[in-house]
PDB file of N, CA and C in Angstrom:
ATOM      1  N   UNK A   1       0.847  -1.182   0.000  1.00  0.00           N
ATOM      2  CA  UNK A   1       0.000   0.000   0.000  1.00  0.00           C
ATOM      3  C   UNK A   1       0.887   1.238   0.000  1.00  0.00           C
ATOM      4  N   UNK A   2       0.416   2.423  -0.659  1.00  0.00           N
ATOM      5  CA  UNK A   2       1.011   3.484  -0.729  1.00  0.00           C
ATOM      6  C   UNK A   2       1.001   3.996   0.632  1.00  0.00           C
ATOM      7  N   UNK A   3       2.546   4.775   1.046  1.00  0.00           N
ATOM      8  CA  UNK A   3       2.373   5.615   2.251  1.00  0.00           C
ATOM      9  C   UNK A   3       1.417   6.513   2.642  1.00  0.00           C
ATOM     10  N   UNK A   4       1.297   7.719   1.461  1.00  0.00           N
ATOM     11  CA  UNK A   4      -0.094   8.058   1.489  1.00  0.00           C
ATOM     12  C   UNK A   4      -1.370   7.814   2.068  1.00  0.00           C
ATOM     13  N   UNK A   5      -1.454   6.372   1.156  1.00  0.00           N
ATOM     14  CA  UNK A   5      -2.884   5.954   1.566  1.00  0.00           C
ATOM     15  C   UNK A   5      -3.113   5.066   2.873  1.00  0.00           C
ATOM     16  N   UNK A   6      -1.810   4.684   3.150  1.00  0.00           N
ATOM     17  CA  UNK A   6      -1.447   4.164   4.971  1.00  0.00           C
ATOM     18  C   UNK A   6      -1.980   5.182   5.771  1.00  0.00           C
ATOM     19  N   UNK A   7      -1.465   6.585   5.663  1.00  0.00           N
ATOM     20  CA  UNK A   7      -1.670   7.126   7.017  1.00  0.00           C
ATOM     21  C   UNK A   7      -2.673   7.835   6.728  1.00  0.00           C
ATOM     22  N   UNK A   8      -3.659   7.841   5.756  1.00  0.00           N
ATOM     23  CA  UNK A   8      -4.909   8.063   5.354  1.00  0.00           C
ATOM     24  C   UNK A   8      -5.752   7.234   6.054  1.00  0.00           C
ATOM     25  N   UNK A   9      -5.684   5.847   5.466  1.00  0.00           N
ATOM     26  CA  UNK A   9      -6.603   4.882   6.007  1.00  0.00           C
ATOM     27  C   UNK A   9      -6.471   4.597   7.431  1.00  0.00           C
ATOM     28  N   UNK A  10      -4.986   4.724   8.083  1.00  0.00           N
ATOM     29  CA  UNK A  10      -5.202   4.189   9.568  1.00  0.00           C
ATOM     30  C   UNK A  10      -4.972   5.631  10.385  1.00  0.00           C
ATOM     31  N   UNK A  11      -5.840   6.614   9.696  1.00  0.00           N
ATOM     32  CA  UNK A  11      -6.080   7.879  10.762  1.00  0.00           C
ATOM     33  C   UNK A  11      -5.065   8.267  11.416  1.00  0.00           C
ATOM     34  N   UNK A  12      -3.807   8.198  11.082  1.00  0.00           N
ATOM     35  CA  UNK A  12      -2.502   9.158  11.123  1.00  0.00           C
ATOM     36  C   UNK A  12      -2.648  10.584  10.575  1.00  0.00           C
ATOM     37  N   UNK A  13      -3.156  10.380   9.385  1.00  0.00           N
ATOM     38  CA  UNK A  13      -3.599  11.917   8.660  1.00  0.00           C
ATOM     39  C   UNK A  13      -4.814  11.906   8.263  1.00  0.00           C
ATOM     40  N   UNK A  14      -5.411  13.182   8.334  1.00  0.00           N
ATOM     41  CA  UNK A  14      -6.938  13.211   8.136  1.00  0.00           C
ATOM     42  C   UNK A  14      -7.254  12.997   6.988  1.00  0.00           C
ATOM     43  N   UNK A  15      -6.855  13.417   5.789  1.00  0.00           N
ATOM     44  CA  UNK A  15      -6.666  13.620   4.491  1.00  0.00           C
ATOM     45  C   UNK A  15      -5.697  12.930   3.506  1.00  0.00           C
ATOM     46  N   UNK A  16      -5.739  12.526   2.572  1.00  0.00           N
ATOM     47  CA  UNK A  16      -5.029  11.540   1.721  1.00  0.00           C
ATOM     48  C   UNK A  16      -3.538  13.144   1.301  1.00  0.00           C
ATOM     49  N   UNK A  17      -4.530  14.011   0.773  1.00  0.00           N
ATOM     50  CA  UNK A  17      -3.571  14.842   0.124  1.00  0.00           C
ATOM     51  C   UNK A  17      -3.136  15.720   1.002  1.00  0.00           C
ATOM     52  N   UNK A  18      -3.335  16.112   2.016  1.00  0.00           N
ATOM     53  CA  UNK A  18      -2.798  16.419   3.284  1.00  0.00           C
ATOM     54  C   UNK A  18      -1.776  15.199   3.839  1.00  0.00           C
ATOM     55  N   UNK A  19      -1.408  13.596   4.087  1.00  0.00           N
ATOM     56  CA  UNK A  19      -0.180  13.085   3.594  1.00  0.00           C
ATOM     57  C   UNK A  19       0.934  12.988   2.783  1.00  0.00           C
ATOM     58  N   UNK A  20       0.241  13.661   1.339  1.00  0.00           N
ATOM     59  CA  UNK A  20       1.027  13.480   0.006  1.00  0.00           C
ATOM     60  C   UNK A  20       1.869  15.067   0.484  1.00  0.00           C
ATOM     61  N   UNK A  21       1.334  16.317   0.726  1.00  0.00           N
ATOM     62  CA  UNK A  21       2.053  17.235   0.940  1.00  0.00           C
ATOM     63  C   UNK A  21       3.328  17.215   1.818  1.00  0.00           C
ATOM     64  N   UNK A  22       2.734  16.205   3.345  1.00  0.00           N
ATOM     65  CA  UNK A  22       3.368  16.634   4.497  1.00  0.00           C
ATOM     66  C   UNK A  22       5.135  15.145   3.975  1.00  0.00           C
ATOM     67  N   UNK A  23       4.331  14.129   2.967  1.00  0.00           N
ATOM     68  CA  UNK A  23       5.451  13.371   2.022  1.00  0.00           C
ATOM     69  C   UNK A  23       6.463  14.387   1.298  1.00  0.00           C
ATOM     70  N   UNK A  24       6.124  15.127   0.832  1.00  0.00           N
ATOM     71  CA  UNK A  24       6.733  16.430  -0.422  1.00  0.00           C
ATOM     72  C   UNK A  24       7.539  16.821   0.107  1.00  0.00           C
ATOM     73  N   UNK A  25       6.552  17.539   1.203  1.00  0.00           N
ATOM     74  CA  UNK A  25       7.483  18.436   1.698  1.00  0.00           C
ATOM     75  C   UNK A  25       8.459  18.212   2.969  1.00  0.00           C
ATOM     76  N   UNK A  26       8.537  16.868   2.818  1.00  0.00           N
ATOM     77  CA  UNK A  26      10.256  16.070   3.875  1.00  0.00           C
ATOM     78  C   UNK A  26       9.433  15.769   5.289  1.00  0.00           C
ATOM     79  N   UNK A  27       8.605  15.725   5.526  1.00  0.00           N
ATOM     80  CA  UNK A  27       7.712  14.973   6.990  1.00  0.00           C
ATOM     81  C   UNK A  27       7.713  13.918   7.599  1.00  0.00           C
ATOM     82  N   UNK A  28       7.246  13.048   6.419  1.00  0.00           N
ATOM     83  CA  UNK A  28       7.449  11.864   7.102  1.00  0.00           C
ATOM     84  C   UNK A  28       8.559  11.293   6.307  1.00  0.00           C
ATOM     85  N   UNK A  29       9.309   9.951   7.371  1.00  0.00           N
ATOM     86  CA  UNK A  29      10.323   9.405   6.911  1.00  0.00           C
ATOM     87  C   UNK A  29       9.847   7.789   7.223  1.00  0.00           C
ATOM     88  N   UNK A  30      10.293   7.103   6.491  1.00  0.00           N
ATOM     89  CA  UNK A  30      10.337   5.864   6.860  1.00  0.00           C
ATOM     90  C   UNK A  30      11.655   4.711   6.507  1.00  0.00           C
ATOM     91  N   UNK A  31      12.015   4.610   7.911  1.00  0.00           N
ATOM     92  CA  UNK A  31      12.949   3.869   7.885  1.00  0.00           C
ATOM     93  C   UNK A  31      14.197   4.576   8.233  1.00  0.00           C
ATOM     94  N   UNK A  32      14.090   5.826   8.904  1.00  0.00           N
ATOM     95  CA  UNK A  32      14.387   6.775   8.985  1.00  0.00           C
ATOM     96  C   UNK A  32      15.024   7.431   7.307  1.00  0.00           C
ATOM     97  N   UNK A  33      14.537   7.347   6.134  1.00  0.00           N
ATOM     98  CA  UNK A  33      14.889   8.206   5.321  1.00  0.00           C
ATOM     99  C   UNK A  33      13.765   8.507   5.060  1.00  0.00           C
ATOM    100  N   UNK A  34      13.626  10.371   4.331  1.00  0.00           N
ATOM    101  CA  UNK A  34      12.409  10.696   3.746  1.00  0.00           C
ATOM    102  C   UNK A  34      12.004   9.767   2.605  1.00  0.00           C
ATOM    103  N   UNK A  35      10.502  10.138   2.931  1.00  0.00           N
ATOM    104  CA  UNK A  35       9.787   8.957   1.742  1.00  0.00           C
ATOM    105  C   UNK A  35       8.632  10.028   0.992  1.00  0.00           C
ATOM    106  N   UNK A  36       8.590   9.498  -0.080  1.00  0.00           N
ATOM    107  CA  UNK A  36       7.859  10.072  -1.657  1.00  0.00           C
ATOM    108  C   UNK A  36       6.440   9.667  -0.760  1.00  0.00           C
ATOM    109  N   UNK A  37       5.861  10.055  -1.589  1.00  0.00           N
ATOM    110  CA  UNK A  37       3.775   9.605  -1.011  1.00  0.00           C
ATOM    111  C   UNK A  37       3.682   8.052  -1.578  1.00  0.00           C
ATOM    112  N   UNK A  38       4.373   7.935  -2.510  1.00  0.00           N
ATOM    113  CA  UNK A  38       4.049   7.056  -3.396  1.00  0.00           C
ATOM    114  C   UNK A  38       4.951   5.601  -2.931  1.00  0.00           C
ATOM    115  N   UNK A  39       5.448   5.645  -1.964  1.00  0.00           N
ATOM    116  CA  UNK A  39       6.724   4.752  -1.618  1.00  0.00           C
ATOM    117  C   UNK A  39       5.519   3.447  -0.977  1.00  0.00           C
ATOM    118  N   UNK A  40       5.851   2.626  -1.127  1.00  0.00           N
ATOM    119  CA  UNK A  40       5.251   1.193  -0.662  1.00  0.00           C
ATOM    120  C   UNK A  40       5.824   1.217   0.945  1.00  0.00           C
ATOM    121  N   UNK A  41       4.601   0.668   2.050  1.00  0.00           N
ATOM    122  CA  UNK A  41       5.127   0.799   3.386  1.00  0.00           C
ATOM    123  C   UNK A  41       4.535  -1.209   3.361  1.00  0.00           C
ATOM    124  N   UNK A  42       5.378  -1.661   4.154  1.00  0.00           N
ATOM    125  CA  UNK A  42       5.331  -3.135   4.517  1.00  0.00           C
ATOM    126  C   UNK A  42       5.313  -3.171   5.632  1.00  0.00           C
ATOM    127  N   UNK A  43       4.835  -4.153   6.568  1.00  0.00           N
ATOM    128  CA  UNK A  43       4.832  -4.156   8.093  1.00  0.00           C
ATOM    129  C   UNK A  43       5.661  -3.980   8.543  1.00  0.00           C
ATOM    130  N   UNK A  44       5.798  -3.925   9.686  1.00  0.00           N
ATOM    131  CA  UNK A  44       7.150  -3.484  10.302  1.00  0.00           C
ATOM    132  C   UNK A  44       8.120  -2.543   9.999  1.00  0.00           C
ATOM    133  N   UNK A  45       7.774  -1.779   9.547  1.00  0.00           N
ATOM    134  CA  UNK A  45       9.057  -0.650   9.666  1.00  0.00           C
ATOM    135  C   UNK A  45       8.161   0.506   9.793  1.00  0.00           C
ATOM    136  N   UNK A  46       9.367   1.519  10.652  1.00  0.00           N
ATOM    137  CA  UNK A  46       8.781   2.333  11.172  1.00  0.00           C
ATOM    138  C   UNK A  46       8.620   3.306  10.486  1.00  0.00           C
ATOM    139  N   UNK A  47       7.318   4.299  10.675  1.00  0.00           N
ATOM    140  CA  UNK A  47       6.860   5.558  10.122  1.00  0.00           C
ATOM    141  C   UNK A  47       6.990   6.526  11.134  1.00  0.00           C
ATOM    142  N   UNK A  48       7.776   7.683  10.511  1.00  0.00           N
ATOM    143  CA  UNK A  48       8.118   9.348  11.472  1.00  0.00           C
ATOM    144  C   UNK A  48       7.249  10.277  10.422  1.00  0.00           C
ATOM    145  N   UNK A  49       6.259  10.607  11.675  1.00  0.00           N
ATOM    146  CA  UNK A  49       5.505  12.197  11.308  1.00  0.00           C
ATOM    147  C   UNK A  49       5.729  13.429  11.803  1.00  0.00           C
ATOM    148  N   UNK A  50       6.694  14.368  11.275  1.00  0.00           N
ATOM    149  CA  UNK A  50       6.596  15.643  12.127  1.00  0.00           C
ATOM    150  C   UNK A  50       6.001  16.461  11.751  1.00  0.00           C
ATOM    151  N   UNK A  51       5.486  17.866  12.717  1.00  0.00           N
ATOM    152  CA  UNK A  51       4.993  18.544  12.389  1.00  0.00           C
ATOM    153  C   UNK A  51       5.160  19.508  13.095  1.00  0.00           C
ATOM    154  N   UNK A  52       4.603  20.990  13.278  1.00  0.00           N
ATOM    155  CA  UNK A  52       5.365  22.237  14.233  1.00  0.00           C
ATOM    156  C   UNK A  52       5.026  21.675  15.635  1.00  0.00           C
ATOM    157  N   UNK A  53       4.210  20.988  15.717  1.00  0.00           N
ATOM    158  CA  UNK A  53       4.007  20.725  17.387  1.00  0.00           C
ATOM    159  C   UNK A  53       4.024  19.127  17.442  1.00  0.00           C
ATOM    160  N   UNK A  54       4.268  18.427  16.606  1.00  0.00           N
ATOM    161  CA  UNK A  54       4.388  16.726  17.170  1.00  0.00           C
ATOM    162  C   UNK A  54       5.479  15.853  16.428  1.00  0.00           C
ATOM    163  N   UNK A  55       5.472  14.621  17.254  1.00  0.00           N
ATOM    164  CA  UNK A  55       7.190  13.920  16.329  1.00  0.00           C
ATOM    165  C   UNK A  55       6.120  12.994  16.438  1.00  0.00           C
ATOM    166  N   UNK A  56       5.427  11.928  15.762  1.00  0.00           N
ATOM    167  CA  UNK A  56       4.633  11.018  16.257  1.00  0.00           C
ATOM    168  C   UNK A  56       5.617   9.623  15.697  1.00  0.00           C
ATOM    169  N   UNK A  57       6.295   8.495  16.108  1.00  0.00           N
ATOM    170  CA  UNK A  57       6.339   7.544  15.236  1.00  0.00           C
ATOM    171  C   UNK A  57       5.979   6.034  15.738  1.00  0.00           C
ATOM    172  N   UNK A  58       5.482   5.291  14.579  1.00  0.00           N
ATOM    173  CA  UNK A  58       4.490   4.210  15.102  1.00  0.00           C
ATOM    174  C   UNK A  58       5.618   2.953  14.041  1.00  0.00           C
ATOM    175  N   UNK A  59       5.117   2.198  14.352  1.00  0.00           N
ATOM    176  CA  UNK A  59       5.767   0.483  13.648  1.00  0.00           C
ATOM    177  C   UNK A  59       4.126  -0.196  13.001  1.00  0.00           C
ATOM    178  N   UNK A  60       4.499   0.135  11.623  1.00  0.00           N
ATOM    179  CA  UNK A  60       3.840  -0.460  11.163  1.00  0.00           C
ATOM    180  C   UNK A  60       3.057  -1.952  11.582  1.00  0.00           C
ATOM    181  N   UNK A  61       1.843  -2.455  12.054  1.00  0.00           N
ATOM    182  CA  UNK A  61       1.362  -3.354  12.204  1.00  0.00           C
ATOM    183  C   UNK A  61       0.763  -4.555  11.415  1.00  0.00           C
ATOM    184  N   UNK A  62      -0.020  -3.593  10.496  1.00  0.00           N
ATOM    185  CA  UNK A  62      -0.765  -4.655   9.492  1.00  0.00           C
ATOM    186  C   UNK A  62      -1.321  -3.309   8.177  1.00  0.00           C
ATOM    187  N   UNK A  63      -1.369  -4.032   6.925  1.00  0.00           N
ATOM    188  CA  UNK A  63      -1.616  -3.649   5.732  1.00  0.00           C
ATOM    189  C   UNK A  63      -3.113  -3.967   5.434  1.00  0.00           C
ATOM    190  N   UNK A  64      -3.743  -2.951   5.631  1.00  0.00           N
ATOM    191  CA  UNK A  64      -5.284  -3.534   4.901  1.00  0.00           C
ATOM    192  C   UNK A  64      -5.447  -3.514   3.863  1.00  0.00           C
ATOM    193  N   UNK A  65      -6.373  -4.365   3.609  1.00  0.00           N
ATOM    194  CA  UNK A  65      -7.182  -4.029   2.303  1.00  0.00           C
ATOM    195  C   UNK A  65      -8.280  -3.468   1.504  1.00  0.00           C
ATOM    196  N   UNK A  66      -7.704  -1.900   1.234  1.00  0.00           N
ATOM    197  CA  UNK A  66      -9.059  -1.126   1.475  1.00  0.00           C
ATOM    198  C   UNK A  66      -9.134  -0.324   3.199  1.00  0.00           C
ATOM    199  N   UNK A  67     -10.246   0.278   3.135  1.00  0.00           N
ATOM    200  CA  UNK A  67     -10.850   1.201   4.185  1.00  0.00           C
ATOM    201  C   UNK A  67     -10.751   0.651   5.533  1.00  0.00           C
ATOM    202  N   UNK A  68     -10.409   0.745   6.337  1.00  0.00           N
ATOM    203  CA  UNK A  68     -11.220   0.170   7.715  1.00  0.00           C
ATOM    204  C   UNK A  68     -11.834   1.548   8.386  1.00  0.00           C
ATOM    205  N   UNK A  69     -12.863   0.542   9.644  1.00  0.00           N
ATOM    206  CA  UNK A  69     -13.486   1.750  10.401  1.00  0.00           C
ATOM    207  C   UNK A  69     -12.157   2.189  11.426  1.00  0.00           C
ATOM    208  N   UNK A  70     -13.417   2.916  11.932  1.00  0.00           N
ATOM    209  CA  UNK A  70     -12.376   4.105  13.036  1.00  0.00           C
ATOM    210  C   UNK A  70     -11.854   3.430  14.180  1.00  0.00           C
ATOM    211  N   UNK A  71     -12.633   3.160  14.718  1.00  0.00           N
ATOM    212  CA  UNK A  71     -12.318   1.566  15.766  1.00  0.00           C
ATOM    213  C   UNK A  71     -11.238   0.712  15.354  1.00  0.00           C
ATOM    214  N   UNK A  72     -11.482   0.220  14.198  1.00  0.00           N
ATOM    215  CA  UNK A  72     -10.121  -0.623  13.469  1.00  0.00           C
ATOM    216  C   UNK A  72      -8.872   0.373  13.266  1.00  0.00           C
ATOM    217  N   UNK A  73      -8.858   1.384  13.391  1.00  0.00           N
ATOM    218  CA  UNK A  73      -7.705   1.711  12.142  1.00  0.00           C
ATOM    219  C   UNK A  73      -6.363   2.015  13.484  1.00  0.00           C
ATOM    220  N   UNK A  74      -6.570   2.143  14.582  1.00  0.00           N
ATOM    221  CA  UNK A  74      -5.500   2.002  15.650  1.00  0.00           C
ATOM    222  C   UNK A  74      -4.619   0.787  16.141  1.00  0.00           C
ATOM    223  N   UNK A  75      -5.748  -0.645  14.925  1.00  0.00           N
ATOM    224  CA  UNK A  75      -4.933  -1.710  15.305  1.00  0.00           C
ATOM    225  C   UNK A  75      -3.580  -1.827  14.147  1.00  0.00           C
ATOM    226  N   UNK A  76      -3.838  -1.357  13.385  1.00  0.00           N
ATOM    227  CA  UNK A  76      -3.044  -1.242  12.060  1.00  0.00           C
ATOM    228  C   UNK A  76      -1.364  -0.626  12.451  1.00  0.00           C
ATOM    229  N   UNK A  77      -1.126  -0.309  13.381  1.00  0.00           N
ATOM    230  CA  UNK A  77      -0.172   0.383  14.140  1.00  0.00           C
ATOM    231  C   UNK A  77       0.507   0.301  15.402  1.00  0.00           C
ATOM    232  N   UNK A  78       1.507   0.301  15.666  1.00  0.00           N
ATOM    233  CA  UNK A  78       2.258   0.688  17.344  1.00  0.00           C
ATOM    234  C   UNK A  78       2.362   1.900  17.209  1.00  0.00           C
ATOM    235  N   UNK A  79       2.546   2.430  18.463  1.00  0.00           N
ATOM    236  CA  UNK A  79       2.975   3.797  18.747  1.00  0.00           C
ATOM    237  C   UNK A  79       4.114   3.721  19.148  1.00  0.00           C
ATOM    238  N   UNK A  80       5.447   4.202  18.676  1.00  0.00           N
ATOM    239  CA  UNK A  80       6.723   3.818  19.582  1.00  0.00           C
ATOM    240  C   UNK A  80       6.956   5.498  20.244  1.00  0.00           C
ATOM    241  N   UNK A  81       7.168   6.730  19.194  1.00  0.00           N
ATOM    242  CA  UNK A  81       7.083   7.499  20.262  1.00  0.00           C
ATOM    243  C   UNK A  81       6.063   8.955  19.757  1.00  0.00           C
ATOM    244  N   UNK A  82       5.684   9.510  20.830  1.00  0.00           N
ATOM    245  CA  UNK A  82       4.322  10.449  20.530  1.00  0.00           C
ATOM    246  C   UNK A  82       4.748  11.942  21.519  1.00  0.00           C
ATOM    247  N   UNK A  83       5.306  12.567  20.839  1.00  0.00           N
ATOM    248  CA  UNK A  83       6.009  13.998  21.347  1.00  0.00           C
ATOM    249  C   UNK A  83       5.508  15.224  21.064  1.00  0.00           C
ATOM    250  N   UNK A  84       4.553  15.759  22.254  1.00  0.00           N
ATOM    251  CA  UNK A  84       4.116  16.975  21.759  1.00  0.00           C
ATOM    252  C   UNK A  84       4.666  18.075  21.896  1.00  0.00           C
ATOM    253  N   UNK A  85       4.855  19.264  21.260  1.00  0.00           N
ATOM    254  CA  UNK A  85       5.379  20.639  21.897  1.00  0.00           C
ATOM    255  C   UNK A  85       4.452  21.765  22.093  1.00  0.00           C
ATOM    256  N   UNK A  86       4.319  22.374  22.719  1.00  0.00           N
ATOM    257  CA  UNK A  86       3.507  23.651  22.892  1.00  0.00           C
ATOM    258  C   UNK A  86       4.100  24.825  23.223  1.00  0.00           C
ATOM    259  N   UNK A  87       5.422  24.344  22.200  1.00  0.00           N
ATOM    260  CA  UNK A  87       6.181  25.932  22.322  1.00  0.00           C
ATOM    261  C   UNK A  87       5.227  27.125  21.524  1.00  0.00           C
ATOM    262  N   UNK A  88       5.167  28.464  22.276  1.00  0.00           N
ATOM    263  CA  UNK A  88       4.810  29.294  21.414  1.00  0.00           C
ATOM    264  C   UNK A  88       5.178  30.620  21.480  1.00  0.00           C
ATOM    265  N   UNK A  89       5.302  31.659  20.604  1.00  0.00           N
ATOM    266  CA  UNK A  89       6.105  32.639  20.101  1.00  0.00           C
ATOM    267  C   UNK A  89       6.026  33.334  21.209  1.00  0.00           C
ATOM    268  N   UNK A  90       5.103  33.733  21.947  1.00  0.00           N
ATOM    269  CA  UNK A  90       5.308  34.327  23.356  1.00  0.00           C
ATOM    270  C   UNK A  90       5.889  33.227  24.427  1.00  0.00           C
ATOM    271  N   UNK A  91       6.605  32.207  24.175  1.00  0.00           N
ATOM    272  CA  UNK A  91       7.515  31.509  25.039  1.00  0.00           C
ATOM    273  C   UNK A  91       8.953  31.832  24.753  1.00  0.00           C
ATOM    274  N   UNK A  92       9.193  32.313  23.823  1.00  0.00           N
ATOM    275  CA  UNK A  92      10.815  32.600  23.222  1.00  0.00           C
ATOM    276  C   UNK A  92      11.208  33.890  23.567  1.00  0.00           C
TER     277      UNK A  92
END
């Protein structure tokens, strides 16, 4: 399955093309190197999401086929680490 459509379908990202951007533009990495939208993700290896306020990265679990519900889509995943920041411009 496309990376893209991984963290689409298992509710990592809200949006398919909201993945493909945050892919573009150097976000997520897998395997620790940046990855294209279009890159094939296989179980087990890990996916890094950053963003101005989070490092999220999970270990791939399982590859569906197609959609799952909302309930399902947290089994599709580990969480290894989940880092928030709430730095903000009146903190500096």
């Amino acid at each position: 399955m496309r990376l893209d459509m991984f963290l689409k379908v298992s509710r990592l990202v809200k949006h398919r093309a909201l993945a493909k951007k945050a892919c573009e533009a150097g976000l997520v990495e897998v395997g620790g190197t940046k990855a294209k939208p279009s890159k094939k993700v296989q179980e087990g290896q890990v996916v890094r999401i950053r963003s101005s306020t989070r490092l999220l990265e999970v270990r791939v679990l399982k590859i569906p086929r197609g959609n799952v519900s909302k309930t399902e889509a947290p089994s599709l995943y580990q969480t290894i680490r989940d880092e928030r920041s709430s730095w903000d411009i009146e903190d500096a």
